[in-house]
N, C-alpha and C. Protein backbone atom coordinates (compact mmCIF):
# COMPACT_ATOMS: atom_id res chain seq x y z
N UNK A 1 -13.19 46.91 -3.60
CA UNK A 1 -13.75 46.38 -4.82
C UNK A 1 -12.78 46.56 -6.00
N UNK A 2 -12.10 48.01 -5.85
CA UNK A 2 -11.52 48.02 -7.54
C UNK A 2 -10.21 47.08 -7.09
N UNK A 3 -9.53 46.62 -5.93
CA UNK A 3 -8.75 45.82 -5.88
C UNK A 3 -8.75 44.36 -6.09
N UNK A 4 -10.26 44.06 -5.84
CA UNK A 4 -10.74 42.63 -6.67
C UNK A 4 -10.57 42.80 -8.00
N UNK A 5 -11.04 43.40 -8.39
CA UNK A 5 -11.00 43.71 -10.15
C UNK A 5 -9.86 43.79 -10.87
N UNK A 6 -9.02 44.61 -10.17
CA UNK A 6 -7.42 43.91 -10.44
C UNK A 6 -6.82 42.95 -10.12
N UNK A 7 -7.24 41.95 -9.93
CA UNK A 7 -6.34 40.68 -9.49
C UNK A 7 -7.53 39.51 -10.13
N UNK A 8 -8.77 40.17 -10.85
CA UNK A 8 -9.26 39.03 -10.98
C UNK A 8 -8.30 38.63 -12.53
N UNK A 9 -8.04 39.44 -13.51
CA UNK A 9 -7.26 39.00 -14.51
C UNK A 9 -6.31 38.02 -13.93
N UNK A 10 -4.96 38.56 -13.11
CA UNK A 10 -4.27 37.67 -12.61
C UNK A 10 -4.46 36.33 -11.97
N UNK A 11 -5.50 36.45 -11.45
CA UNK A 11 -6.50 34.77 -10.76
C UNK A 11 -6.88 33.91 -12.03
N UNK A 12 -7.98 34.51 -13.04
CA UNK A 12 -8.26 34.08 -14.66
C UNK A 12 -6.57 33.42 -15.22
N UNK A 13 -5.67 34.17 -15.21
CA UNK A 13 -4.12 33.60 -16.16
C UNK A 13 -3.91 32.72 -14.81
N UNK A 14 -3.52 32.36 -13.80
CA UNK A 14 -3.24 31.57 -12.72
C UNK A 14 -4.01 30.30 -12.96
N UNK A 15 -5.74 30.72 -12.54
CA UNK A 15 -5.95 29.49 -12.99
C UNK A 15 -5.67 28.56 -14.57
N UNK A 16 -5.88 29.27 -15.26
CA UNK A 16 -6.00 28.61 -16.80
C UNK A 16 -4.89 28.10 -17.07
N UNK A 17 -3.47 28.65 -16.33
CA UNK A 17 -2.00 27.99 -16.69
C UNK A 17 -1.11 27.43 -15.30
N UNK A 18 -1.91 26.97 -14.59
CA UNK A 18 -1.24 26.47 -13.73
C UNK A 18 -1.59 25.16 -13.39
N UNK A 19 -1.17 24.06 -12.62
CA UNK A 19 -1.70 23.07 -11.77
C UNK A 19 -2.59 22.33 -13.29
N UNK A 20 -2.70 22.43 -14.50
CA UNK A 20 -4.14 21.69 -15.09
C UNK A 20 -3.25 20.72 -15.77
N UNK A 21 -2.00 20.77 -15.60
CA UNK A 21 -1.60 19.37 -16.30
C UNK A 21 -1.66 19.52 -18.02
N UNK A 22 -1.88 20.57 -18.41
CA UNK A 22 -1.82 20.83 -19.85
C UNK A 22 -0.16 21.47 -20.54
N UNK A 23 -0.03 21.71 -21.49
CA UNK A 23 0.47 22.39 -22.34
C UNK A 23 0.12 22.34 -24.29
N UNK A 24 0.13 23.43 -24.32
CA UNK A 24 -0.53 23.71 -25.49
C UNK A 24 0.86 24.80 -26.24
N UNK A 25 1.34 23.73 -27.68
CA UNK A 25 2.43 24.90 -28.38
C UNK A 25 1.83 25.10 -29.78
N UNK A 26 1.72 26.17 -30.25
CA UNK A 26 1.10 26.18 -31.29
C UNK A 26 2.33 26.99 -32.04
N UNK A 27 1.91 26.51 -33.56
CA UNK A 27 2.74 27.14 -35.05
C UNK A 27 1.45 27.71 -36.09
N UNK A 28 2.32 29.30 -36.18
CA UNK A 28 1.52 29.91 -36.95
C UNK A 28 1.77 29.12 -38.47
N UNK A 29 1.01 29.37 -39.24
CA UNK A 29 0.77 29.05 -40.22
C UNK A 29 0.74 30.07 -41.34
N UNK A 30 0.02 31.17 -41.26
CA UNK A 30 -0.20 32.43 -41.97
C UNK A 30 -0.84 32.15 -43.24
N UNK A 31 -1.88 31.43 -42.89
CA UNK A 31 -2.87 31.25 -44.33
C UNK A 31 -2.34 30.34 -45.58
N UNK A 32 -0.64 29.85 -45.64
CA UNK A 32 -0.63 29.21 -46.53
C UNK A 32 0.13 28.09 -46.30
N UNK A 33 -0.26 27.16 -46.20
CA UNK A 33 0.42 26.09 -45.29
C UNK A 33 1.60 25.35 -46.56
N UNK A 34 2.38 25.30 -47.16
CA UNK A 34 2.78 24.80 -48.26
C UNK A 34 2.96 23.36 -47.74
N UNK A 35 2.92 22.18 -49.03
CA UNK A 35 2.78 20.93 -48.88
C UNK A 35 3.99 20.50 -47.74
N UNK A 36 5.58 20.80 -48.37
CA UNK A 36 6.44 20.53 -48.27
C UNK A 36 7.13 21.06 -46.68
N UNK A 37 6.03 22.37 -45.75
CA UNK A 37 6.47 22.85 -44.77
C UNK A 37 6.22 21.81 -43.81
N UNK A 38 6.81 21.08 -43.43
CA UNK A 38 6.69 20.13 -41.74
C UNK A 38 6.44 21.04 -40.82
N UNK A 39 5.41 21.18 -40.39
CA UNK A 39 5.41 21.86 -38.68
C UNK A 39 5.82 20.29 -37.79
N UNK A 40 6.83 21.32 -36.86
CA UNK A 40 7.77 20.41 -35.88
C UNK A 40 6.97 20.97 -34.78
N UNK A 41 7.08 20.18 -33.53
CA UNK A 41 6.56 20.75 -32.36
C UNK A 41 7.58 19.27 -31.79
N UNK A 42 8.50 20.00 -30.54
CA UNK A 42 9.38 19.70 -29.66
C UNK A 42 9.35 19.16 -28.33
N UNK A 43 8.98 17.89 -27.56
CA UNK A 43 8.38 17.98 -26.21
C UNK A 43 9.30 17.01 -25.88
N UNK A 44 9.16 17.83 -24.08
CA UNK A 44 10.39 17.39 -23.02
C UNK A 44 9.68 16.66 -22.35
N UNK A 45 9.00 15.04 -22.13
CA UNK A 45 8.37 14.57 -21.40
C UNK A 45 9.10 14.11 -19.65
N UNK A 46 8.53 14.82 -19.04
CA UNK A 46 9.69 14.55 -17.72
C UNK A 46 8.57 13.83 -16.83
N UNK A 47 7.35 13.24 -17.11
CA UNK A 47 6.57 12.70 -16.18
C UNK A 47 6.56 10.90 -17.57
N UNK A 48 6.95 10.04 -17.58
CA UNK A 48 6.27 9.06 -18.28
C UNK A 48 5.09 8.04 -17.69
N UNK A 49 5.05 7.99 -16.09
CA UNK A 49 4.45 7.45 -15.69
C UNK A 49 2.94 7.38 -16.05
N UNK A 50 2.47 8.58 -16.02
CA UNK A 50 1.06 8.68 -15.85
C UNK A 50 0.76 9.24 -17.59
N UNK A 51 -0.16 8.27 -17.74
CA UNK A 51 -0.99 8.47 -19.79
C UNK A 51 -0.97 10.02 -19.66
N UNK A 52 -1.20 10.44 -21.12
CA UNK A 52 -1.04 11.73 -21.61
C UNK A 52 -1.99 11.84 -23.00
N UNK A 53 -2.89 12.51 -23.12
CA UNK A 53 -3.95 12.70 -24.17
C UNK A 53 -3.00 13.70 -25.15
N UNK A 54 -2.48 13.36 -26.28
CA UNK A 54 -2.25 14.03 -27.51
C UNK A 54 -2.99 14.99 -28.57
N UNK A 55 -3.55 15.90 -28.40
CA UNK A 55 -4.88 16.56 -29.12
C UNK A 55 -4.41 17.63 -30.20
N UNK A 56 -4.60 17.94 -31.27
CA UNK A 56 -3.84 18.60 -32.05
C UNK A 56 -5.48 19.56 -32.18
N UNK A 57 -4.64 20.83 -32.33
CA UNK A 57 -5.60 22.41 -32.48
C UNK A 57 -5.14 22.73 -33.77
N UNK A 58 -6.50 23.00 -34.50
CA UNK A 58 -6.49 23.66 -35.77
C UNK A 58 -7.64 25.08 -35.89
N UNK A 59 -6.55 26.05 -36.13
CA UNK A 59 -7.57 27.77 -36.30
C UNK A 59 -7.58 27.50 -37.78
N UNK A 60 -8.76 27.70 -38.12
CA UNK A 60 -9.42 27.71 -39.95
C UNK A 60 -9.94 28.94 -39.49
N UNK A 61 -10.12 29.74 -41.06
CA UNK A 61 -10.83 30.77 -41.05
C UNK A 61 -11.71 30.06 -42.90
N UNK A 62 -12.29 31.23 -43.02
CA UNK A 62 -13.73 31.19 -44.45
C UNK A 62 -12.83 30.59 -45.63
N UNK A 63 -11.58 31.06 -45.79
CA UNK A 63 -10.30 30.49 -46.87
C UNK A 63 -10.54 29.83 -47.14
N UNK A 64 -10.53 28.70 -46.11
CA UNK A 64 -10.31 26.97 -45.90
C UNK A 64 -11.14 26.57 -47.35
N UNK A 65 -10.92 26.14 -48.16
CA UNK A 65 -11.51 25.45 -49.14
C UNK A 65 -12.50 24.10 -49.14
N UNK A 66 -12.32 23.49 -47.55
CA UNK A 66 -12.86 21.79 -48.06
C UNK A 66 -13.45 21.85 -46.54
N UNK A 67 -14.33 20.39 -46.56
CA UNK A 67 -14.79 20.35 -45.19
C UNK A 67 -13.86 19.64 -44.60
N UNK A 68 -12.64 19.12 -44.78
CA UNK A 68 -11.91 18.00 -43.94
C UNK A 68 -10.28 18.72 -44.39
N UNK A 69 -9.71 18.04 -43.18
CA UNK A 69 -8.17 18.06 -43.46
C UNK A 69 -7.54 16.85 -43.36
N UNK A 70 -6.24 16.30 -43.96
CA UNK A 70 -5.84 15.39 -43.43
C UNK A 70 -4.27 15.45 -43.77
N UNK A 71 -3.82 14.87 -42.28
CA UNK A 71 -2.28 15.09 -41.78
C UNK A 71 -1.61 13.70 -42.19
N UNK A 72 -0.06 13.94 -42.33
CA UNK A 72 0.72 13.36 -42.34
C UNK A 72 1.58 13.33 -40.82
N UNK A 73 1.22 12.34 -39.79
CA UNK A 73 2.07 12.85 -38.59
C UNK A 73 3.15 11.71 -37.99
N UNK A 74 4.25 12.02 -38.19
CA UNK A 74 5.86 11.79 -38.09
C UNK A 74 5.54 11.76 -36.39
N UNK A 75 5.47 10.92 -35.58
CA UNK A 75 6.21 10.77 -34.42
C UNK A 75 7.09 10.33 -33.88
N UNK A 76 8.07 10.94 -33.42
CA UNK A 76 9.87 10.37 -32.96
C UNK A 76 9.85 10.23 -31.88
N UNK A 77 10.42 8.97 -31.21
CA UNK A 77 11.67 9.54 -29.96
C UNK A 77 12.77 9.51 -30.22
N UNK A 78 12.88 10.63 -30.03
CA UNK A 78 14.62 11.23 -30.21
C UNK A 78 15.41 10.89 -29.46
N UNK A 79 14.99 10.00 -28.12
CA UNK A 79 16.25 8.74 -27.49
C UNK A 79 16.62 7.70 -28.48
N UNK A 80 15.76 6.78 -28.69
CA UNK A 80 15.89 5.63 -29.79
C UNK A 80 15.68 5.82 -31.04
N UNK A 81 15.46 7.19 -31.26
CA UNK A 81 15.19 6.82 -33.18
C UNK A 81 14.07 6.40 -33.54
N UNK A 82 13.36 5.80 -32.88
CA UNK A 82 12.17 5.46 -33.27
C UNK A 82 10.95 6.00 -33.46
N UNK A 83 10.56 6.23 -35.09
CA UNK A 83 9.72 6.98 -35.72
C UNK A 83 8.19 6.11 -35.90
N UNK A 84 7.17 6.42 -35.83
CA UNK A 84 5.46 6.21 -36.59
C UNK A 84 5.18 7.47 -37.38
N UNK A 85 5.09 6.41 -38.39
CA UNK A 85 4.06 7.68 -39.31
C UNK A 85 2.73 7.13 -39.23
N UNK A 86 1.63 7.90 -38.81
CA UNK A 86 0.08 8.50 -39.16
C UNK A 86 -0.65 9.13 -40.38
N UNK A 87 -1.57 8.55 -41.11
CA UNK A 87 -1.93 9.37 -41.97
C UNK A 87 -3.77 9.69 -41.46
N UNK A 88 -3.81 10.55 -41.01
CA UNK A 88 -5.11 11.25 -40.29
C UNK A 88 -6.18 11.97 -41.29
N UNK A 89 -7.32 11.67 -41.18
CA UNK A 89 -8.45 12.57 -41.88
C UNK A 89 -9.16 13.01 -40.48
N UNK A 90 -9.12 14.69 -40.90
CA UNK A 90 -9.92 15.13 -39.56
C UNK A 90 -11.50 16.11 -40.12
N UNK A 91 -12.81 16.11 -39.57
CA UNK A 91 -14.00 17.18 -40.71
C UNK A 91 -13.67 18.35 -39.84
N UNK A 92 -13.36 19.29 -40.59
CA UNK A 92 -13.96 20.76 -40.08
C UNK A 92 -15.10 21.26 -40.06
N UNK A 93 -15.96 20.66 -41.18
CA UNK A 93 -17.13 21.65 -40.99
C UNK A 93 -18.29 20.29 -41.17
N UNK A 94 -19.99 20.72 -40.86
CA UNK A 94 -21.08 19.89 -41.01
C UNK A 94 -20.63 20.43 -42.45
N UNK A 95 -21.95 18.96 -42.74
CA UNK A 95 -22.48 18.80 -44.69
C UNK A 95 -23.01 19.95 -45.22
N UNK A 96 -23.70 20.70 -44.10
CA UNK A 96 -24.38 22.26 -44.82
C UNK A 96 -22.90 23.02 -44.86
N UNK A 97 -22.16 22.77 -44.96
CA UNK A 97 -20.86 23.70 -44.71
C UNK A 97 -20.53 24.67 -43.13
N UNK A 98 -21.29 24.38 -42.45
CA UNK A 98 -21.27 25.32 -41.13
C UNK A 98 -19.75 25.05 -40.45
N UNK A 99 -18.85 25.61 -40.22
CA UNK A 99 -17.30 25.11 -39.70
C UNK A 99 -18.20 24.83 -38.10
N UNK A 100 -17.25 23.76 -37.82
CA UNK A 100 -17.15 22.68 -36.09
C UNK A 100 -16.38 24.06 -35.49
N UNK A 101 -16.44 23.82 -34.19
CA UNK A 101 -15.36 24.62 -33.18
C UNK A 101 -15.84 25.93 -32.99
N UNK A 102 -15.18 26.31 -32.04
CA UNK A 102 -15.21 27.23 -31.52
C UNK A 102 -14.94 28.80 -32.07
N UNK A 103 -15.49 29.85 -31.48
CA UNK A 103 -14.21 31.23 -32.25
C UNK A 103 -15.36 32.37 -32.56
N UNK A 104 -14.99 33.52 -32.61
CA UNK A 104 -15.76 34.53 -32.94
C UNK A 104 -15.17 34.94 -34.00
N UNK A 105 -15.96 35.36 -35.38
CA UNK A 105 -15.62 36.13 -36.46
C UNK A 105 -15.22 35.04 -37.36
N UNK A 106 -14.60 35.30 -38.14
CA UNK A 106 -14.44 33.99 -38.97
C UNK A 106 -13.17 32.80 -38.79
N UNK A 107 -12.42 32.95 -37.82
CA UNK A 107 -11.80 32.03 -37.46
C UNK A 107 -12.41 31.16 -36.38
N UNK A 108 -11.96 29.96 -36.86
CA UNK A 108 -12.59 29.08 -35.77
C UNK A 108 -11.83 28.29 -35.51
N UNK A 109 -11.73 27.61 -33.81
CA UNK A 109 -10.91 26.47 -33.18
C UNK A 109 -10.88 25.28 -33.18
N UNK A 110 -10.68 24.32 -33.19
CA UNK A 110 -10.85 22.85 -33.34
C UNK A 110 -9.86 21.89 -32.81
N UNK A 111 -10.30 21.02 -31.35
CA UNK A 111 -9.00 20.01 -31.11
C UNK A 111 -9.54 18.73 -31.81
N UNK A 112 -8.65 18.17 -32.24
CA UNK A 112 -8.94 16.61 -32.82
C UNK A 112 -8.11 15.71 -31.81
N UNK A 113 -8.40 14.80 -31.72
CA UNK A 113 -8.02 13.59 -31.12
C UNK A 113 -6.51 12.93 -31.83
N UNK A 114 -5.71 12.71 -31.05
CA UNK A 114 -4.66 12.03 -31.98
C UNK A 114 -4.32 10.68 -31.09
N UNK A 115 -4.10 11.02 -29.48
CA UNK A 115 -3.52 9.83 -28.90
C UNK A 115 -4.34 9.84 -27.50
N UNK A 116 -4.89 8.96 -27.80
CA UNK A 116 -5.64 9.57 -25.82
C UNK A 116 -4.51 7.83 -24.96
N UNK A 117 -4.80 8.61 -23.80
CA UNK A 117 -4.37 7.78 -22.60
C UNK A 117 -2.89 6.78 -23.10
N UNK A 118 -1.97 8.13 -23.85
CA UNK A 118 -0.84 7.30 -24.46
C UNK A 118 0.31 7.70 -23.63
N UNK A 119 1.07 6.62 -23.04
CA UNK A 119 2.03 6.44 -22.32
C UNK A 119 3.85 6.41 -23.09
N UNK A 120 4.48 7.38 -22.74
CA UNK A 120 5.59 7.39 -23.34
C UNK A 120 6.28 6.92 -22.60
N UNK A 121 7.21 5.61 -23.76
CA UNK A 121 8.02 4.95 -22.87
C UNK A 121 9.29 4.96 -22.29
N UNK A 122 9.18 6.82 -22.02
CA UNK A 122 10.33 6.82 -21.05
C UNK A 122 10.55 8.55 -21.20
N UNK A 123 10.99 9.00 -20.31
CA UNK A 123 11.25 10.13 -20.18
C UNK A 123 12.41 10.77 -21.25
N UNK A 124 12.33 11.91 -22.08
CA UNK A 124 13.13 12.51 -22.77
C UNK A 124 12.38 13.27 -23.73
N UNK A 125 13.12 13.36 -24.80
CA UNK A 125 12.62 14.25 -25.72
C UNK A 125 12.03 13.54 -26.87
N UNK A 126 10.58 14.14 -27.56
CA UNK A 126 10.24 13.43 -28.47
C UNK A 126 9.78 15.37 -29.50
N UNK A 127 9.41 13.89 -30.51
CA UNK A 127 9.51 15.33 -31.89
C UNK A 127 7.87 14.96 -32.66
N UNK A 128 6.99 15.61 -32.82
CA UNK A 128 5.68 15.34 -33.20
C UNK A 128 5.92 16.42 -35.29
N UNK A 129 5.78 15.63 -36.29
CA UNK A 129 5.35 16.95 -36.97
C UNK A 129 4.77 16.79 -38.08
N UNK A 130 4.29 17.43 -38.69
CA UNK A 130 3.09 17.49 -39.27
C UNK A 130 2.82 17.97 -40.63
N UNK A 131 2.45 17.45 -41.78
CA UNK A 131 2.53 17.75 -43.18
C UNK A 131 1.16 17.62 -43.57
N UNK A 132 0.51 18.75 -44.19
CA UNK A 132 -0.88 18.90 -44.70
C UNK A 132 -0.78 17.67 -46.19
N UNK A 133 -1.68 16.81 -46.14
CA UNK A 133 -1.71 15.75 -46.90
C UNK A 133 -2.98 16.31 -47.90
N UNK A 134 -3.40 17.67 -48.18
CA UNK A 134 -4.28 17.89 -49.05
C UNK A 134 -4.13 18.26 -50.70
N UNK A 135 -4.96 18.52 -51.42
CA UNK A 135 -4.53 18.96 -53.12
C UNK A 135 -3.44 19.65 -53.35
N UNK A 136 -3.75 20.81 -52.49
CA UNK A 136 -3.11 21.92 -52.49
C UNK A 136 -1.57 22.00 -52.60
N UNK A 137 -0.30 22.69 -53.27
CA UNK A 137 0.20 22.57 -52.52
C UNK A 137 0.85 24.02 -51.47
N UNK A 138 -0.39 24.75 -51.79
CA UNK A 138 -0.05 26.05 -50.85
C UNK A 138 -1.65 26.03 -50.53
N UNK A 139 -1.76 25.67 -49.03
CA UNK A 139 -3.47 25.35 -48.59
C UNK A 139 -3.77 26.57 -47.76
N UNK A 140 -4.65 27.36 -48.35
CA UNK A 140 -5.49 28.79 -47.80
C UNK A 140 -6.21 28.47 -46.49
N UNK A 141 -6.02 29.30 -45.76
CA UNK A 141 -7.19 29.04 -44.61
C UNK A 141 -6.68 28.77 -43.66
N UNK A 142 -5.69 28.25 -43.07
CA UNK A 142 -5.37 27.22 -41.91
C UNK A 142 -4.62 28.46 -41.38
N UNK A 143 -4.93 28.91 -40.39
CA UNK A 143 -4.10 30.11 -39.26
C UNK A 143 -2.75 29.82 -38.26
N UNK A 144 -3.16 28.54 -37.61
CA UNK A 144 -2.42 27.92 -37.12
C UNK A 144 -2.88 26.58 -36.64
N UNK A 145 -1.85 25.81 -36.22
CA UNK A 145 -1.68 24.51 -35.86
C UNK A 145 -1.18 24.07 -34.83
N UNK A 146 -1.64 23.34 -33.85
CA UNK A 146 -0.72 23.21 -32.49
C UNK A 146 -1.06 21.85 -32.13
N UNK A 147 0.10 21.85 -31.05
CA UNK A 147 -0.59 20.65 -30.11
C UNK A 147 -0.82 20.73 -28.81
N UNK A 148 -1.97 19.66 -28.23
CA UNK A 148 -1.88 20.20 -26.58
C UNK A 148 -1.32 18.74 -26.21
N UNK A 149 -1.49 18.84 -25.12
CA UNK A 149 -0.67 17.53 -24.34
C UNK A 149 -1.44 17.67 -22.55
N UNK A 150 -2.17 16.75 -22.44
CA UNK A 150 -2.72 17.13 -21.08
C UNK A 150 -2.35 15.39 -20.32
N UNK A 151 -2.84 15.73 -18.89
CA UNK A 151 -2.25 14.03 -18.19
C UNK A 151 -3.74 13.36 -18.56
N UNK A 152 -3.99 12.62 -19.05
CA UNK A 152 -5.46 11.76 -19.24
C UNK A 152 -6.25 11.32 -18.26
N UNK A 153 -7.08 12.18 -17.60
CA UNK A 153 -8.37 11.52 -16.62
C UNK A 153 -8.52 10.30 -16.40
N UNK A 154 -8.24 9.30 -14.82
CA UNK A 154 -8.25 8.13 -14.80
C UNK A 154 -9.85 8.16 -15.14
């Protein structure tokens, strides 16, 4: 028995990071996101064949000032040069103020939608990044920021 119990952690990290077709990179933030900081996030696409869901993770904690965020998002491929800019409104919280997502204590999780079942046209490196488009220009609250990247469910 106590040898199940030690290996069930190792089985828990096995399953959750192996075989699921995900990756998830996240950038701390540290509560003050300044206007002018680009979070970059770097990806080596070595599968183009098969769609890929784009989902961006946001940790808010009580700070957060507003019920919504909204991004400025720069996407490159860094083979051709070829850039899209996005300008995104995402809600964090219901109208009573209650924050969306997940989390114990006062931070809470949140994936938003950015690209579902999007096919990159071609294997290499691309550059995703990201500029808080709010009042502010040092925005309280935001913990960190990431992106996931999973293969999209036929």
């Amino acid at each position: 028995m106590l040898r199940f119990l030690g290996l069930l952690p190792l089985l828990l990290f096995y399953n959750c990071n192996s075989s699921s077709g995900e990756d998830i990179i996240m950038n701390s933030i540290d509560n003050k996101w300044n206007k002018k900081s680009e979070q970059k996030f770097n990806l080596d696409i070595t599968d183009s064949q098969n769609p890929k869901n784009i989902i961006f993770v946001v940790r808010n904690n009580n700070e957060y000032p507003y019920s919504n965020i909204r991004f400025i998002v720069n996407f490159t491929n860094l083979q051709s040069k070829k850039k899209e800019t996005d300008t995104l409104n995402y809600v964090l919280a219901k109208p009573n103020g209650e924050w969306l997502g997940t989390g114990f204590g006062d931070t809470k999780e949140i994936f938003f939608q950015y690209k579902l079942n999007y096919r990159f046209p071609e294997k290499g490196k691309y550059e995703i990044g990201i500029v808080q488009a709010m009042r502010n220009d040092n925005l309280p609250g935001i913990e960190d920021i990431g992106i996931k990247i999973e293969t999209a469910k036929p």
